[in-house]
N, C-alpha and C. Protein backbone atom coordinates (compact mmCIF):
# COMPACT_ATOMS: atom_id res chain seq x y z
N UNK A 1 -11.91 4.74 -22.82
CA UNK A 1 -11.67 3.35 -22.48
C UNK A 1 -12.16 3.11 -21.06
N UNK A 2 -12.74 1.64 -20.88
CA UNK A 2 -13.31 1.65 -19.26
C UNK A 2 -13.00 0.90 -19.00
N UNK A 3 -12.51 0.69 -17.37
CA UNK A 3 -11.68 0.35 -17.48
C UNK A 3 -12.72 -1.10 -16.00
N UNK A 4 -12.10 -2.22 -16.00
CA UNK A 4 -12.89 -2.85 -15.31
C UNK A 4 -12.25 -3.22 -14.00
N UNK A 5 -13.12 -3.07 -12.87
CA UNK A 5 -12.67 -3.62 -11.59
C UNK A 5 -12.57 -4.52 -11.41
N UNK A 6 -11.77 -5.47 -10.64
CA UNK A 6 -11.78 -6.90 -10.74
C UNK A 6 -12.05 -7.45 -9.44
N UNK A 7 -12.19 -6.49 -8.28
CA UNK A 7 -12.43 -6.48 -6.91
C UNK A 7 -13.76 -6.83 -6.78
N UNK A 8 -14.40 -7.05 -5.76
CA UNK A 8 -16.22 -7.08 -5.30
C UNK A 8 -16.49 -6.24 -5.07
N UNK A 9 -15.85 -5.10 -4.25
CA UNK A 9 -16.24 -3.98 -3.91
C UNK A 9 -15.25 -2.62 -4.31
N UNK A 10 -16.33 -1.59 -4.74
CA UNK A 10 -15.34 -0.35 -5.21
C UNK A 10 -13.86 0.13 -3.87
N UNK A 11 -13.10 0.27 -4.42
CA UNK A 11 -12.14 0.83 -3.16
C UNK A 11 -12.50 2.09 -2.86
N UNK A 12 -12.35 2.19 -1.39
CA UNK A 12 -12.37 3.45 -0.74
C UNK A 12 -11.43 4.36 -1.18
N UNK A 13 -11.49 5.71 -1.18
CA UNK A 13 -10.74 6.88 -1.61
C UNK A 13 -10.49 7.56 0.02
N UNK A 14 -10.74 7.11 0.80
CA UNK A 14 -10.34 8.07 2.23
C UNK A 14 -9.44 7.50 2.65
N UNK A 15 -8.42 8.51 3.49
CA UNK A 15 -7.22 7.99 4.21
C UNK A 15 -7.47 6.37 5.31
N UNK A 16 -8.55 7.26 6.23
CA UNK A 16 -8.64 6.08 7.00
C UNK A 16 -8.84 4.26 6.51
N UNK A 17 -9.76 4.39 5.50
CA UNK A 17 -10.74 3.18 4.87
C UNK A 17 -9.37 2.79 4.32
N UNK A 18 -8.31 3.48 3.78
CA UNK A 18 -7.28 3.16 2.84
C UNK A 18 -6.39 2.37 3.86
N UNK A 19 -5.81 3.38 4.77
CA UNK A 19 -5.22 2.40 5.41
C UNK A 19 -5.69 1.48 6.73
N UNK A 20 -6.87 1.12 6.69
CA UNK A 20 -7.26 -0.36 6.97
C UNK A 20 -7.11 -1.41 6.01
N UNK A 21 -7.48 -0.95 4.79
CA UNK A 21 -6.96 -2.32 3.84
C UNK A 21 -5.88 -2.68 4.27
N UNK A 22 -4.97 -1.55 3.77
CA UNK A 22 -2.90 -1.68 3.49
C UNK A 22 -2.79 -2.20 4.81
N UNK A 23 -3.12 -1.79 5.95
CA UNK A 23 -3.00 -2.83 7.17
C UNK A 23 -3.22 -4.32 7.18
N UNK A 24 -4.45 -4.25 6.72
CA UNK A 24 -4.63 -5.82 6.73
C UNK A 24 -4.03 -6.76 5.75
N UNK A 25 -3.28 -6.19 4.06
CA UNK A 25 -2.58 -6.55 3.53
C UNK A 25 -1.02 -7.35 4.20
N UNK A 26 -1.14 -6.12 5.10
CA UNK A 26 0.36 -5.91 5.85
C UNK A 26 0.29 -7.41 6.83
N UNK A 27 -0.78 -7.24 7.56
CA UNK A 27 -1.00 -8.32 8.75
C UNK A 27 -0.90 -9.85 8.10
N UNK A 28 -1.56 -9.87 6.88
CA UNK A 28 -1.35 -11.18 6.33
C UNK A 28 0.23 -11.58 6.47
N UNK A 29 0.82 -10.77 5.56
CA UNK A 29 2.50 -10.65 5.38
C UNK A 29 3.56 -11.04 6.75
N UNK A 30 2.66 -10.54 7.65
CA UNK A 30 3.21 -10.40 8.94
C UNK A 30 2.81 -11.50 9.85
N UNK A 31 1.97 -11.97 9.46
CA UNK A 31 1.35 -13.15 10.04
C UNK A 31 2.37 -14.75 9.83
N UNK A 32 2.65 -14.57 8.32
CA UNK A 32 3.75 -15.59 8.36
C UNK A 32 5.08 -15.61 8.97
N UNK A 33 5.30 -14.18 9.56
CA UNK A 33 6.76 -14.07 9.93
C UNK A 33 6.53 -14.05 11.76
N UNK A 34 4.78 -14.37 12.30
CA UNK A 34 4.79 -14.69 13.35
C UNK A 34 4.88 -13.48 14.42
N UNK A 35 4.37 -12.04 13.07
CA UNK A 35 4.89 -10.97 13.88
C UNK A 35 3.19 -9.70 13.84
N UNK A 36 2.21 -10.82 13.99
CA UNK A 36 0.76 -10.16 13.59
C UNK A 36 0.43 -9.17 14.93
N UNK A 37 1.35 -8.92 16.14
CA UNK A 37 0.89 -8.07 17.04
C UNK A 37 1.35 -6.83 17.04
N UNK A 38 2.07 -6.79 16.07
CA UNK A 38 2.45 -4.95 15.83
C UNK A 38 1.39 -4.34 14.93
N UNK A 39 1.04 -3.24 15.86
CA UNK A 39 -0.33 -2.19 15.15
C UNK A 39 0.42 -1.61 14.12
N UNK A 40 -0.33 -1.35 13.10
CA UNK A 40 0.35 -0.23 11.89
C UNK A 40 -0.80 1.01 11.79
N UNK A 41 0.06 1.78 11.89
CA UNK A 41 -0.57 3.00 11.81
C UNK A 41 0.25 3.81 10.55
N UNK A 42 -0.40 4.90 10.41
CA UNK A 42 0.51 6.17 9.54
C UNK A 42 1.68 6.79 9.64
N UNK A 43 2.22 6.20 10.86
CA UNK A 43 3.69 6.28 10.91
C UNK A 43 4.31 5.23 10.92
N UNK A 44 3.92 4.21 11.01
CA UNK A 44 4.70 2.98 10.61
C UNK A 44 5.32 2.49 9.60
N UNK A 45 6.93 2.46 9.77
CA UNK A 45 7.72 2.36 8.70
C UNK A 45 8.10 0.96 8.38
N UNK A 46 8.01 0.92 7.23
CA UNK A 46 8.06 -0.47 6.12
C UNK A 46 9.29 -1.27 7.29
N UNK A 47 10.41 -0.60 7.08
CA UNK A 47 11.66 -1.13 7.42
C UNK A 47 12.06 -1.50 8.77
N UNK A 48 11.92 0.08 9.62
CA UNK A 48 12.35 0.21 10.46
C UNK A 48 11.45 -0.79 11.73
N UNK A 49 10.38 -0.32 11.40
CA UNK A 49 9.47 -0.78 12.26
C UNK A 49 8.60 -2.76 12.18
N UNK A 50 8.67 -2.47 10.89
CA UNK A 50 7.88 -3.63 10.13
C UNK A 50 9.11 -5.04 9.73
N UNK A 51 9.79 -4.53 9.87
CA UNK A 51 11.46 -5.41 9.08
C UNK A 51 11.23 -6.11 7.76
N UNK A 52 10.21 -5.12 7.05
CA UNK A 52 10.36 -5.91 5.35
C UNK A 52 11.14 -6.01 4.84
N UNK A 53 11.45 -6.50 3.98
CA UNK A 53 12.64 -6.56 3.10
C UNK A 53 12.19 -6.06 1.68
N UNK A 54 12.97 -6.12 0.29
CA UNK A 54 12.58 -5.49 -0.87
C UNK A 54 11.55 -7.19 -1.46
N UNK A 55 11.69 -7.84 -0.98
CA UNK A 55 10.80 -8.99 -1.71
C UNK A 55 9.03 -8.79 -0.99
N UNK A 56 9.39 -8.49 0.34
CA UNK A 56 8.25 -7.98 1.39
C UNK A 56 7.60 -7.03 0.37
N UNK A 57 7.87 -5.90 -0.24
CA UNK A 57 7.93 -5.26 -1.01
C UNK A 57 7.31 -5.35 -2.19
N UNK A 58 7.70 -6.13 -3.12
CA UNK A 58 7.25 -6.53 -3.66
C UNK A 58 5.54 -7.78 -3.76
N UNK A 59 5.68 -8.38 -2.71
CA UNK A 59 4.70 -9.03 -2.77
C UNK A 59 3.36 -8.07 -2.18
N UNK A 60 3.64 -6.72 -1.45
CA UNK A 60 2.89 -5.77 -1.14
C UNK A 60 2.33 -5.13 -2.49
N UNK A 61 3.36 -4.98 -3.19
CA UNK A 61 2.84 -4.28 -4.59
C UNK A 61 2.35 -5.57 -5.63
N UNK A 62 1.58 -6.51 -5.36
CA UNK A 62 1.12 -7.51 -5.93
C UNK A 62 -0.31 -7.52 -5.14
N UNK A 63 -0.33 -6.99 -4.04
CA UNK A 63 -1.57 -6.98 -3.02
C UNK A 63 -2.45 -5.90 -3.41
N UNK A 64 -1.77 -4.55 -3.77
CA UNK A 64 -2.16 -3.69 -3.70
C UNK A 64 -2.55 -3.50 -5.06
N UNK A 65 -1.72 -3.94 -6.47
CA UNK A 65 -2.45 -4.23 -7.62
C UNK A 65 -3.73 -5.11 -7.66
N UNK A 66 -3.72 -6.04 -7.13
CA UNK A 66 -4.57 -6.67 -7.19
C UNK A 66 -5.81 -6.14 -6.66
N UNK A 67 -5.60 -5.25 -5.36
CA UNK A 67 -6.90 -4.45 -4.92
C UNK A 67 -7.70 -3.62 -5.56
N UNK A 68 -6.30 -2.62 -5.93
CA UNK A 68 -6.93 -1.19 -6.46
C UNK A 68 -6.88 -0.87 -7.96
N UNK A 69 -6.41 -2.37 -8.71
CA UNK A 69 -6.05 -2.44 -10.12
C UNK A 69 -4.32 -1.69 -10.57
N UNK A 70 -4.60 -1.56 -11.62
CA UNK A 70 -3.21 -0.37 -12.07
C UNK A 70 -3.56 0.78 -12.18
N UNK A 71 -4.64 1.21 -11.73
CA UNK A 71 -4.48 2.77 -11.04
C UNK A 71 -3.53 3.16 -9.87
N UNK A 72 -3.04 2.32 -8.80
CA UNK A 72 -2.10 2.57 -8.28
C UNK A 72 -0.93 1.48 -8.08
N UNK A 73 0.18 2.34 -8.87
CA UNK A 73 1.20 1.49 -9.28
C UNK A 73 2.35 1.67 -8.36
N UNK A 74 2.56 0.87 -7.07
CA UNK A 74 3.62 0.87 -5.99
C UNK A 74 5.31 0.97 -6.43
N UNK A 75 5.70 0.48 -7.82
CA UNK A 75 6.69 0.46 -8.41
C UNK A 75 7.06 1.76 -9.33
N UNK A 76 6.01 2.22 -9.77
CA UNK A 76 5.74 3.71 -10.11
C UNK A 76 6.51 4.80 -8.37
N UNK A 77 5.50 4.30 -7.88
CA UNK A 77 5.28 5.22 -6.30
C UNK A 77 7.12 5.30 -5.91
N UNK A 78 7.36 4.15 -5.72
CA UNK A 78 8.54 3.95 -5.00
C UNK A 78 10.11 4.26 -6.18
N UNK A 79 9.87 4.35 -7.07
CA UNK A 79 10.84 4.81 -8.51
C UNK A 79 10.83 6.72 -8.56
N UNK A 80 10.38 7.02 -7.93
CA UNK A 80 10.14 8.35 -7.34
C UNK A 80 11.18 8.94 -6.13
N UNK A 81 11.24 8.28 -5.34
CA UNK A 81 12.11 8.32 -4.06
C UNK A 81 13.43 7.83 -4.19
N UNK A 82 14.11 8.71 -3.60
CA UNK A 82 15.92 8.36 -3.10
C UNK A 82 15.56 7.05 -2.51
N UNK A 83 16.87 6.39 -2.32
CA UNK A 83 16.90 5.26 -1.39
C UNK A 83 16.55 5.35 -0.27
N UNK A 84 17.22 6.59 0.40
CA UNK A 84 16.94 6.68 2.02
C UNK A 84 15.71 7.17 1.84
N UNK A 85 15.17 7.48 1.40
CA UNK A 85 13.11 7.82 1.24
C UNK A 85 12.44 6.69 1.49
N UNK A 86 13.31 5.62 0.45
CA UNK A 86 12.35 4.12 0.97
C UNK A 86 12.91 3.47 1.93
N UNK A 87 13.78 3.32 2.28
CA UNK A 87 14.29 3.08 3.42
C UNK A 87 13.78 3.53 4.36
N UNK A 88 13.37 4.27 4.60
CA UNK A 88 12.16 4.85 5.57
C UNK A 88 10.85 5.27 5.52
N UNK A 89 10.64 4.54 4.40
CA UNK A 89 8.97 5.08 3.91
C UNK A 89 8.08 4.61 5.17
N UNK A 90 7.22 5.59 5.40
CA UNK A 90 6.29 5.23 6.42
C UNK A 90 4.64 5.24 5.09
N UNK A 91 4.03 3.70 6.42
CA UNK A 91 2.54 3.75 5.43
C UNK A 91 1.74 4.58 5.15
N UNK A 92 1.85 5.45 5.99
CA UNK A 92 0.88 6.86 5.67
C UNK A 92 1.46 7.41 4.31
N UNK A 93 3.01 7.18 3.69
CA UNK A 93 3.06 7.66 2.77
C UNK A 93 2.40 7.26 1.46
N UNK A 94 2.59 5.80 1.51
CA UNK A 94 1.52 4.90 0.82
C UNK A 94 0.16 5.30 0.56
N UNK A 95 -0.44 5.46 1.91
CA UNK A 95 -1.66 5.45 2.20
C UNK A 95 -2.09 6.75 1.51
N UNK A 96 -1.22 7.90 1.75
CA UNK A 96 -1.82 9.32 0.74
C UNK A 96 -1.31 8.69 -0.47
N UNK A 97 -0.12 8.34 -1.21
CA UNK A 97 -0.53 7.33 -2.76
C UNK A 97 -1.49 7.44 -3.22
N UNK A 98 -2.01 6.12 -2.80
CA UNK A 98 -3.06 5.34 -2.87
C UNK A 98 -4.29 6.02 -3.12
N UNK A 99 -4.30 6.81 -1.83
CA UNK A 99 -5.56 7.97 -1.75
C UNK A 99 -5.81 9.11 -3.09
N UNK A 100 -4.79 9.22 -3.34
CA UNK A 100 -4.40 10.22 -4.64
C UNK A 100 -4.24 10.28 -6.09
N UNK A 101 -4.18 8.46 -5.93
CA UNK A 101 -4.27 8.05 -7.27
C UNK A 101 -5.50 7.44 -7.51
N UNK A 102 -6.40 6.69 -6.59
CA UNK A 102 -7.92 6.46 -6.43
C UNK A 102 -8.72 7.68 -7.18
N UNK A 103 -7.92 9.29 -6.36
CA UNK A 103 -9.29 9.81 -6.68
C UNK A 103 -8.74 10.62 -8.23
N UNK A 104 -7.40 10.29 -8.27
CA UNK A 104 -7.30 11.17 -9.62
C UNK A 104 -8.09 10.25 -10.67
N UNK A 105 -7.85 8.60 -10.53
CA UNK A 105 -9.02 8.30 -11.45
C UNK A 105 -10.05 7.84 -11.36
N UNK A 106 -10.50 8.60 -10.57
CA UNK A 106 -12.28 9.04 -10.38
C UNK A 106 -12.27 10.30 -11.06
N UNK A 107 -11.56 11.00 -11.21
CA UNK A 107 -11.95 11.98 -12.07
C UNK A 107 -11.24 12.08 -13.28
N UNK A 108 -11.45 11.26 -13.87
CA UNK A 108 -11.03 11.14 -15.39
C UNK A 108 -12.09 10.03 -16.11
């Protein structure tokens, strides 16, 4: 079965390229809450740092479907983890996700 991209451009499979998207996903998000001058990096945590909430959350995993298709499924990702895991998920954890599920289906 093949499966079709719906993006313009193929997504990147590298950490870095990955999380520049999820950043700029993030910045949009953050932009309405008036809070676009905090850098996100690979330790930057959803919660602690970012003050998302679970709807924040959600509309991230609507961003990120929409990017990378349902090869990477954020509700999958996060149904995996204790509470206090997401409660402190940092984006780098995402960001290897993302990275990991890109390339597992590249090779299938």
């Amino acid at each position: 079965m093949t499966t079709v991209n719906q993006t313009a451009s193929a997504p990147p499979v590298d950490a870095p390229a990955v999380l520049a998207e999820i950043s700029g996903m993030l910045r949009t998000m953050l932009d309405e809450y008036g809070l676009d001058e905090i850098e996100v990096t690979m330790r930057t945590r959803f919660t602690e740092d970012l003050e998302l909430e679970s709807i924040d959350l959600v509309t991230l995993a609507g961003s990120l479907e929409a990017r990378y298709g349902r090869q990477v499924n954020f509700a999958e990702f996060v149904a995996g983890l204790e509470l206090d895991e997401i409660i402190d998920l940092a984006v780098g954890q995402l960001v290897e996700y993302v990275v990991r599920s890109l390339r597992a289906a590249g090779e299938s």
